[in-house]
Protein backbone atom coordinates (compact mmCIF):
# COMPACT_ATOMS: atom_id res chain seq x y z
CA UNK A 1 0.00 0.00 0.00
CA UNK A 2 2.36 2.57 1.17
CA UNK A 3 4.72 1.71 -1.94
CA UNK A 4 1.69 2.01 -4.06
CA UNK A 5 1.32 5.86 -2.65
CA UNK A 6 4.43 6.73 -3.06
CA UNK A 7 4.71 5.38 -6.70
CA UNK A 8 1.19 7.60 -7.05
CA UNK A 9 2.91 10.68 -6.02
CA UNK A 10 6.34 10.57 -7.76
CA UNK A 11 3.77 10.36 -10.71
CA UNK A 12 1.74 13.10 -9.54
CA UNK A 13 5.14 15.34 -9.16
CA UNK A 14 6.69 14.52 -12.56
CA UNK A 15 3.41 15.43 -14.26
CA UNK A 16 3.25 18.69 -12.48
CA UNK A 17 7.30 19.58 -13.26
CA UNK A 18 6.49 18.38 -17.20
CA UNK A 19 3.16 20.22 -17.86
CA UNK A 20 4.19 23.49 -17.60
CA UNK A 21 6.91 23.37 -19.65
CA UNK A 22 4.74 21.72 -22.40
CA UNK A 23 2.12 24.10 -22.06
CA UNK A 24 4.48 26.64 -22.44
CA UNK A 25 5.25 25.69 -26.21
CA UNK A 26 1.80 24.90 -26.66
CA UNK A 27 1.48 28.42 -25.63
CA UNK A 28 4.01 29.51 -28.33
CA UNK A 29 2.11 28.67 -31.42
CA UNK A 30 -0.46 30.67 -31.05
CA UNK A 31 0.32 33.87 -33.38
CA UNK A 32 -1.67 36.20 -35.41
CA UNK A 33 1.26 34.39 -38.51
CA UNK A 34 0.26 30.87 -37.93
CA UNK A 35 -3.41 32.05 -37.33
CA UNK A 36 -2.56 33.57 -40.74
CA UNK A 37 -0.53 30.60 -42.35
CA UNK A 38 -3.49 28.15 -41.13
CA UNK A 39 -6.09 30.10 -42.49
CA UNK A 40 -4.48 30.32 -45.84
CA UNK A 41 -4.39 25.97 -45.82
CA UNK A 42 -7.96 25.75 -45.04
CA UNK A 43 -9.05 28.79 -47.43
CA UNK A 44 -7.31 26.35 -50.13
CA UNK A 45 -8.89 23.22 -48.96
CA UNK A 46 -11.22 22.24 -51.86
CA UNK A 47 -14.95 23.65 -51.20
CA UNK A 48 -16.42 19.90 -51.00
CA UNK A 49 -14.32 19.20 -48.43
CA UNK A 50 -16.32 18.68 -45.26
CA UNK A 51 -13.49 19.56 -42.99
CA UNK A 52 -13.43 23.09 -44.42
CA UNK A 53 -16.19 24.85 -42.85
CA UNK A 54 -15.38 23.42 -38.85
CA UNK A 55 -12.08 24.32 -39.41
CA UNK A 56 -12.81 27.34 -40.24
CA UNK A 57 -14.90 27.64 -37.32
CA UNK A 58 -11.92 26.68 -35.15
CA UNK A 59 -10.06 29.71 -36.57
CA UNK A 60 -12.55 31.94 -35.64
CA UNK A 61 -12.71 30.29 -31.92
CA UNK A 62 -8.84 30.47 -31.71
CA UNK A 63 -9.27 34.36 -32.65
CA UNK A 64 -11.33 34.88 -29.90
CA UNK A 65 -9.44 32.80 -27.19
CA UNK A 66 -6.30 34.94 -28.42
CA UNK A 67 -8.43 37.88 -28.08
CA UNK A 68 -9.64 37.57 -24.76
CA UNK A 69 -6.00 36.30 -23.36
CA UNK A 70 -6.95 32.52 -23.29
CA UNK A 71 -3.84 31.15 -25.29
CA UNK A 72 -3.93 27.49 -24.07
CA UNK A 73 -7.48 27.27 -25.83
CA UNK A 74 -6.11 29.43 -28.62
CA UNK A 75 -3.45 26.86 -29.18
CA UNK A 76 -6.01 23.97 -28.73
CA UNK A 77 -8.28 25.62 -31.58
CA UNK A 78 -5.65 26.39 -34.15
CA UNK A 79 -3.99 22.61 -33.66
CA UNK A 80 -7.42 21.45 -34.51
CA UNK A 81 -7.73 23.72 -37.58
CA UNK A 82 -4.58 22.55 -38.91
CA UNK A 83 -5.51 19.10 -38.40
CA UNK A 84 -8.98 19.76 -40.34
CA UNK A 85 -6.85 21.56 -43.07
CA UNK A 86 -4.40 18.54 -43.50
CA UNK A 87 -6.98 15.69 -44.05
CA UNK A 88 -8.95 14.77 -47.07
């Protein structure tokens, strides 16, 4: 039991060191260029595409969550536009 707590928190430490690093480059790619760059994929994704008009709406939500300060949700919304923009 006690070895099992103690795994459970060395765990619980690493993952606390780690995710603010990571979230700090997650952070990093959230900039009015790669808003730009991404846009420009998905306004050149073909119009039958059914990815093109929820990525699009991603854009827009990453706009806003830049907007308003919220850059973890900005980088969450323009990682799932550029994932809409690369399939077909």
């Amino acid at each position: 039991m006690m070895k099992t707590l103690l795994g459970a928190a060395t765990v619980a430490t690493v993952m606390l060191a780690v995710a603010p690093a990571s979230a700090a480059k997650m952070h990093s790619g959230c900039t009015g260029a790669n808003l730009e760059k991404t846009e420009t994929a998905v306004e050149g994704m073909p119009d039958a595409n059914a990815n093109k008009m929820p990525a699009f709406k991603e854009i827009a939500d990453a706009q806003g969550a830049m907007l308003s300060g919220k850059m973890g949700a900005c980088a969450m919304h323009l990682g799932n536009a550029m994932r809409a923009s690369m399939m077909k």
